[in-house]
PDB file of N, CA and C in Angstrom:
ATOM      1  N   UNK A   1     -14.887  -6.673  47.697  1.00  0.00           N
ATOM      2  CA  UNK A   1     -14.247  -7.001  48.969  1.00  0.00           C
ATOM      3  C   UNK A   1     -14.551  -5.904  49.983  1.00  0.00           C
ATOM      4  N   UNK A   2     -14.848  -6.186  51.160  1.00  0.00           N
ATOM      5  CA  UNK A   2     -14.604  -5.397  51.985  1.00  0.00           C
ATOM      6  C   UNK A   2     -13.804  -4.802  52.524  1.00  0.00           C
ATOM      7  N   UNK A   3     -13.838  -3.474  53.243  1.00  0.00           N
ATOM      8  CA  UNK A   3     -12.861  -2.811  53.561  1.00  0.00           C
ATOM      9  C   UNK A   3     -11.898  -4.075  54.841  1.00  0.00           C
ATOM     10  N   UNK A   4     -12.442  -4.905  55.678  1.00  0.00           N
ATOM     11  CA  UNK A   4     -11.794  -5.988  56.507  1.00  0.00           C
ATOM     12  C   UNK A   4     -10.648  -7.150  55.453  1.00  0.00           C
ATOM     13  N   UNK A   5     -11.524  -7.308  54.582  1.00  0.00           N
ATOM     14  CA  UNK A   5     -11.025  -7.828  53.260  1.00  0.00           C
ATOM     15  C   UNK A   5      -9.344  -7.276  53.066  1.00  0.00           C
ATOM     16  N   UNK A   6      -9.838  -5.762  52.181  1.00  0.00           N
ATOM     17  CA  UNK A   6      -8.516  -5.117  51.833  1.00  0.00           C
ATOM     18  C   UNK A   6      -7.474  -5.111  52.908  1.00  0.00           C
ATOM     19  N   UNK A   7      -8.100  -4.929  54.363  1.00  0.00           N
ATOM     20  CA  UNK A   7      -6.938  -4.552  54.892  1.00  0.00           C
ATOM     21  C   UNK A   7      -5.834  -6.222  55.667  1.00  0.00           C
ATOM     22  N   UNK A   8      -6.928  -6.534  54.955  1.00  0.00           N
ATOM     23  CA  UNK A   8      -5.964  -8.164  55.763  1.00  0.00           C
ATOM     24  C   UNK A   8      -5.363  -8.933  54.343  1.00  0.00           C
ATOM     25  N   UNK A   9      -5.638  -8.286  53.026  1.00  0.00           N
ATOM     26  CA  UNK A   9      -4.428  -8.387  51.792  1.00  0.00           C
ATOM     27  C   UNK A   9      -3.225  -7.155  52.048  1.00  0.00           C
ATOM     28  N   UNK A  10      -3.734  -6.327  52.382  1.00  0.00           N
ATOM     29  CA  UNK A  10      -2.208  -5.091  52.752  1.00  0.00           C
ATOM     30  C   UNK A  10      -1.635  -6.035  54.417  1.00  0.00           C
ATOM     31  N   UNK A  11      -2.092  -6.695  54.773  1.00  0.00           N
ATOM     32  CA  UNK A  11      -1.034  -7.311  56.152  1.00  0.00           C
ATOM     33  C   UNK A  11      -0.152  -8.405  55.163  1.00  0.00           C
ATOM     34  N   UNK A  12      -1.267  -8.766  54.595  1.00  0.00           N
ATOM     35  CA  UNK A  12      -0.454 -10.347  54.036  1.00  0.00           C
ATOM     36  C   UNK A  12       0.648  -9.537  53.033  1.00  0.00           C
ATOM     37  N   UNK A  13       0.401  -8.801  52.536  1.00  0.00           N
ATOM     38  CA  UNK A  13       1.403  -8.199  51.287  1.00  0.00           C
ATOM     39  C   UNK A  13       2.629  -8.107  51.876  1.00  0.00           C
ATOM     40  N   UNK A  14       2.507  -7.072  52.994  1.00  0.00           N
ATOM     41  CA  UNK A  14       3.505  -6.541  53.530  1.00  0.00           C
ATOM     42  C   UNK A  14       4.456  -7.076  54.655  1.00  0.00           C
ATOM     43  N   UNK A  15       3.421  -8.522  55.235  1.00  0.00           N
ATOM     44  CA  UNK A  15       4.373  -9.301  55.937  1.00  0.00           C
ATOM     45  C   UNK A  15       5.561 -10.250  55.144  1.00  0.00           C
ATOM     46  N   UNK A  16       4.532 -10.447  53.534  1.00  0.00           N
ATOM     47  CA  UNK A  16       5.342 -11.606  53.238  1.00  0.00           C
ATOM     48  C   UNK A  16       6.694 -10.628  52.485  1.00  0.00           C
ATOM     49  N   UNK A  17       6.103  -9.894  52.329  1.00  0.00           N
ATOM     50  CA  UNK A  17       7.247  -8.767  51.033  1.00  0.00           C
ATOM     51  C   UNK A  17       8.365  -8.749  52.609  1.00  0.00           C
ATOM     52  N   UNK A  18       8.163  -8.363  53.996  1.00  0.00           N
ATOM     53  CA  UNK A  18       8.913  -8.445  54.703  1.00  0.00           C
ATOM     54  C   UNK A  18      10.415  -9.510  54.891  1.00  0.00           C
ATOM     55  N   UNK A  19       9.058 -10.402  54.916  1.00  0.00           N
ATOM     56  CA  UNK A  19       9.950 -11.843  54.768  1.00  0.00           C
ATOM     57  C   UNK A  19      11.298 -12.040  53.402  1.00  0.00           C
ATOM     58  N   UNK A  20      10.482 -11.486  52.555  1.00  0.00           N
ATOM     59  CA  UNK A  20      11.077 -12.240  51.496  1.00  0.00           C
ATOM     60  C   UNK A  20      12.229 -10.849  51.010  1.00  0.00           C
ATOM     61  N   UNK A  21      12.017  -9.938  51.705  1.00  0.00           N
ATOM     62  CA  UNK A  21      13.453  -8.823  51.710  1.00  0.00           C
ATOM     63  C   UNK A  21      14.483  -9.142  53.004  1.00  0.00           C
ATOM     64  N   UNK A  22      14.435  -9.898  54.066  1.00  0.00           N
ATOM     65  CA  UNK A  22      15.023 -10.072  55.141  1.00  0.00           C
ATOM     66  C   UNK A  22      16.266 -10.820  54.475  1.00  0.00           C
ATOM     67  N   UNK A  23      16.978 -10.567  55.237  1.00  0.00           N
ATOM     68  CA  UNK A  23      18.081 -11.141  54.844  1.00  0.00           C
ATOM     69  C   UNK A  23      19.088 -11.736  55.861  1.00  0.00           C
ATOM     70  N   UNK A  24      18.190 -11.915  57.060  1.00  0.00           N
ATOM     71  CA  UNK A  24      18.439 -12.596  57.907  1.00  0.00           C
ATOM     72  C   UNK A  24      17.763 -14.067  57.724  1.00  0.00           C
ATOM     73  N   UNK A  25      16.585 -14.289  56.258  1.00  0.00           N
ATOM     74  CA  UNK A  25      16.401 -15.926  56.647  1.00  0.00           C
ATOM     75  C   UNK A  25      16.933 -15.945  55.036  1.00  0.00           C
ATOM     76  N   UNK A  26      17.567 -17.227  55.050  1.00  0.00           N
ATOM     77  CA  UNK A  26      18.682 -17.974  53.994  1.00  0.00           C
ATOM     78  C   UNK A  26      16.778 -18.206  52.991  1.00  0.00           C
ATOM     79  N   UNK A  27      17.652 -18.407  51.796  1.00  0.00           N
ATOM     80  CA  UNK A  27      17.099 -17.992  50.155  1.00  0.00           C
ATOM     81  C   UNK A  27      16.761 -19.590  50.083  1.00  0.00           C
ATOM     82  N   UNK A  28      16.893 -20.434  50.626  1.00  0.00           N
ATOM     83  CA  UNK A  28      15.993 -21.579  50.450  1.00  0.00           C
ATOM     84  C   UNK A  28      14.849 -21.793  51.191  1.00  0.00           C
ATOM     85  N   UNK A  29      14.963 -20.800  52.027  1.00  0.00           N
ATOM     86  CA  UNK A  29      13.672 -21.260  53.446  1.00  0.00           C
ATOM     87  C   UNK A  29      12.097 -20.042  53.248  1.00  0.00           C
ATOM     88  N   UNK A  30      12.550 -18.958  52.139  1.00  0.00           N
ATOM     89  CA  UNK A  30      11.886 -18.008  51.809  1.00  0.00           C
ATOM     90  C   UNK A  30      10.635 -18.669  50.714  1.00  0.00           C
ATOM     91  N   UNK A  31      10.864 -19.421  49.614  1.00  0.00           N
ATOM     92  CA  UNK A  31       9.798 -20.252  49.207  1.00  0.00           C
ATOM     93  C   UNK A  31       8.506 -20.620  50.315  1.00  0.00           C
ATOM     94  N   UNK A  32       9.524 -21.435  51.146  1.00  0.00           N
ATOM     95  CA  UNK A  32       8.404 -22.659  51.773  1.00  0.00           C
ATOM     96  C   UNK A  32       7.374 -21.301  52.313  1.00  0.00           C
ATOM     97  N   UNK A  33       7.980 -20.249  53.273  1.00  0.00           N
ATOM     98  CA  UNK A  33       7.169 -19.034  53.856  1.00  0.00           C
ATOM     99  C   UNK A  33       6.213 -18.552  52.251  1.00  0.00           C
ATOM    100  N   UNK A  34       6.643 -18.293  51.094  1.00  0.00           N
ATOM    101  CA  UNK A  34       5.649 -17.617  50.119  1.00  0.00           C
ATOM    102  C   UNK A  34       4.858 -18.794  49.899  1.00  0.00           C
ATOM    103  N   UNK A  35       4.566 -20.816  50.065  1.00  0.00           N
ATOM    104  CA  UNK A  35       3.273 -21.235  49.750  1.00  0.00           C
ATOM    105  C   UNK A  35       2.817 -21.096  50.842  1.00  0.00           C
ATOM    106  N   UNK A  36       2.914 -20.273  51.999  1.00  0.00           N
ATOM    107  CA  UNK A  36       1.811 -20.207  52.960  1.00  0.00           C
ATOM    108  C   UNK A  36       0.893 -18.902  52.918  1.00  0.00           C
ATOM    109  N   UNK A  37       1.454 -18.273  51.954  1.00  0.00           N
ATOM    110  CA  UNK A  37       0.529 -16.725  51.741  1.00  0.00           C
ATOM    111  C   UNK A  37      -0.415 -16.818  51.182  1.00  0.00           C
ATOM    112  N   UNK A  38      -0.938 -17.799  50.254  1.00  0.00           N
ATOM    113  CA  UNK A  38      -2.874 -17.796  50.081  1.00  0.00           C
ATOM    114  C   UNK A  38      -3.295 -18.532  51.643  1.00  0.00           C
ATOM    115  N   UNK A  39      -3.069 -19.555  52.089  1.00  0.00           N
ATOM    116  CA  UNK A  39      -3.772 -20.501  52.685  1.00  0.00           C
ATOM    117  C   UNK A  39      -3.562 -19.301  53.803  1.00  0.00           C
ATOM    118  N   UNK A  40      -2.743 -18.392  54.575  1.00  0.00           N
ATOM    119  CA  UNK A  40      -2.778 -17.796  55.740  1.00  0.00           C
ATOM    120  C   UNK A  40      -4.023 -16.531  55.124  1.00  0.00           C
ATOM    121  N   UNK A  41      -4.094 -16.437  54.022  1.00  0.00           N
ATOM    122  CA  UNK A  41      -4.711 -14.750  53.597  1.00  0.00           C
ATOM    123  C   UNK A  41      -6.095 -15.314  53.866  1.00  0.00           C
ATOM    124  N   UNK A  42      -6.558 -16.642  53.326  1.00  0.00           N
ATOM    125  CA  UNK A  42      -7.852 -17.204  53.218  1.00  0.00           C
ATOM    126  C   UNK A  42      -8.084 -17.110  54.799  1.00  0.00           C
ATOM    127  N   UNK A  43      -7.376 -17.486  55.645  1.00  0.00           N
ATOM    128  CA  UNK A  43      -7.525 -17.392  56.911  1.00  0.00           C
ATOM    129  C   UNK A  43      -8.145 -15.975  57.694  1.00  0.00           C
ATOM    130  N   UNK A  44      -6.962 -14.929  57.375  1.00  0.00           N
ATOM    131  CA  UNK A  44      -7.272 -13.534  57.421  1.00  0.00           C
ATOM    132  C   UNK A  44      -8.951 -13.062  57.328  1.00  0.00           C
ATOM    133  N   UNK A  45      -8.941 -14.127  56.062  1.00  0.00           N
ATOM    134  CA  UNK A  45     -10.619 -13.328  56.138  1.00  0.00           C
ATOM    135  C   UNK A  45     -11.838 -13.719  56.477  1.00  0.00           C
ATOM    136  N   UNK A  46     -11.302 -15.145  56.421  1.00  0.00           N
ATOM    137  CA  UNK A  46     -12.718 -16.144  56.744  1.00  0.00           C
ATOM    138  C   UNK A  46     -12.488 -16.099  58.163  1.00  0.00           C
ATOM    139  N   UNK A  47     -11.347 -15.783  59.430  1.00  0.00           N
ATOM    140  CA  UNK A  47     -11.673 -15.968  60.447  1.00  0.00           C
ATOM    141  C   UNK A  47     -11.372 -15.078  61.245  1.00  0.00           C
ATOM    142  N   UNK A  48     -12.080 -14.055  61.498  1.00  0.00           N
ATOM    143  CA  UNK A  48     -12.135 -12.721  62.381  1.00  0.00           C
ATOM    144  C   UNK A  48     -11.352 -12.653  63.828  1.00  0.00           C
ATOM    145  N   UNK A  49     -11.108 -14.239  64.374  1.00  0.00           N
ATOM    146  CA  UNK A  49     -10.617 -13.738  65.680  1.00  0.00           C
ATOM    147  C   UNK A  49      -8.958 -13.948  65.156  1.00  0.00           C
ATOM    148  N   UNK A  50      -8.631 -14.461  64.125  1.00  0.00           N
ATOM    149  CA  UNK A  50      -7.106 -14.114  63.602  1.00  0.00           C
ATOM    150  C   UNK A  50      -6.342 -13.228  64.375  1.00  0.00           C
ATOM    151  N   UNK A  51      -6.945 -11.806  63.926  1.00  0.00           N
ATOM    152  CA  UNK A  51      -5.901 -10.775  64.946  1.00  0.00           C
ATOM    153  C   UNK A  51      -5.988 -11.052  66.075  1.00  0.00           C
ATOM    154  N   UNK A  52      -7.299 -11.129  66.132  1.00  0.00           N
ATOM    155  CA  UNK A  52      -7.600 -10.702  68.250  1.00  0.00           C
ATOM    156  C   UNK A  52      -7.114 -11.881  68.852  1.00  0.00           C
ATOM    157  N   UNK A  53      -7.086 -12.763  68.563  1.00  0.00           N
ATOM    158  CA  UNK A  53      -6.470 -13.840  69.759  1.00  0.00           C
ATOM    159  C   UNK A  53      -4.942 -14.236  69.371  1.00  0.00           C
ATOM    160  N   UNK A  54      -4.341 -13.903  70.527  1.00  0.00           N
ATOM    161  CA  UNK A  54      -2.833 -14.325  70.256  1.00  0.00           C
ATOM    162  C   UNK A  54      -2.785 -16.104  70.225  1.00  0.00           C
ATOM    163  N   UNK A  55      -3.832 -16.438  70.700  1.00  0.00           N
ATOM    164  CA  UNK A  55      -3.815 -18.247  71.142  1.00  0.00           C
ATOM    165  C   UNK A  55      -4.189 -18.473  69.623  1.00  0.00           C
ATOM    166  N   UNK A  56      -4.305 -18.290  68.618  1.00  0.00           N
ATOM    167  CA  UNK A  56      -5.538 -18.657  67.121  1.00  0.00           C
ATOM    168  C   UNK A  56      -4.088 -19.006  66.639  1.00  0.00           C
ATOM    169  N   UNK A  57      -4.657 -20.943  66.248  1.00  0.00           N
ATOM    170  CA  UNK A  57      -3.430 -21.679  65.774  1.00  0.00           C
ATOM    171  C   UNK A  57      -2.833 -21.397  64.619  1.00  0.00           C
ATOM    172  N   UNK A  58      -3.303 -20.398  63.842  1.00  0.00           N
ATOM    173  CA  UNK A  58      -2.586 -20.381  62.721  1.00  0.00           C
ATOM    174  C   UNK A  58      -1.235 -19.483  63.153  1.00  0.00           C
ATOM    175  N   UNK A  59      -1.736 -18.131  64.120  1.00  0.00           N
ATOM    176  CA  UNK A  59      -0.622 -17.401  64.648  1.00  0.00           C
ATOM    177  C   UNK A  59       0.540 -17.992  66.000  1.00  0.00           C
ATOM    178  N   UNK A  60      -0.140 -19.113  65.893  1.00  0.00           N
ATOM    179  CA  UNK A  60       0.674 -20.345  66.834  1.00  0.00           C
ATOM    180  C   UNK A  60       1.816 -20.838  66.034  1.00  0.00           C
ATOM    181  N   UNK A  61       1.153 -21.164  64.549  1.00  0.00           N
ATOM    182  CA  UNK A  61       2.369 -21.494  64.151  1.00  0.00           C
ATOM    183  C   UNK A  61       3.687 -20.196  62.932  1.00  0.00           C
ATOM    184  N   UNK A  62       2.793 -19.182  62.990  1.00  0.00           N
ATOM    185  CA  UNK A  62       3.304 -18.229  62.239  1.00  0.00           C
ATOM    186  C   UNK A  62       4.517 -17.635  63.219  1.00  0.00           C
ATOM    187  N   UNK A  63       4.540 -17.677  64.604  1.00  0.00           N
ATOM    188  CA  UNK A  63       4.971 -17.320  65.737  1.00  0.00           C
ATOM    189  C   UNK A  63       6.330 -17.965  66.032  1.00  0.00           C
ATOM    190  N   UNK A  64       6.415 -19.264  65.618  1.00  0.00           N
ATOM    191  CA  UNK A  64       7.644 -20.275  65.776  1.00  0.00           C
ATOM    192  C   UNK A  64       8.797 -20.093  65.032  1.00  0.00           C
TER     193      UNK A  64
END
């Protein structure tokens, strides 16, 4: 993996570990957020403008 690689598994790690310590979102709604952590990570890497564009629909809907 590349170093772009590693560092967009340490975002995904640490957003979802975020999520899933919050305790502001209720313990049934924390699942549905952990099956989106392969399909968003695959994203991370296969599509470079991920970070850079705030408009990139996946962070459209990560945003809501």
């Amino acid at each position: 993996m590349t170093e772009r690689d590693n560092s967009a598994v340490d975002v995904t790690e640490k957003f979802f570990g975020s999520m899933d310590s919050n305790q502001h979102l209720s313990d049934s709604i924390k699942p549905v957020f952990k099956q989106l952590e392969i399909p968003l990570l695959k994203i991370f890497i296969q599509d470079t403008t991920f970070f850079d564009d705030a408009n990139h629909p996946a962070r459209q809907v990560l945003n809501r």
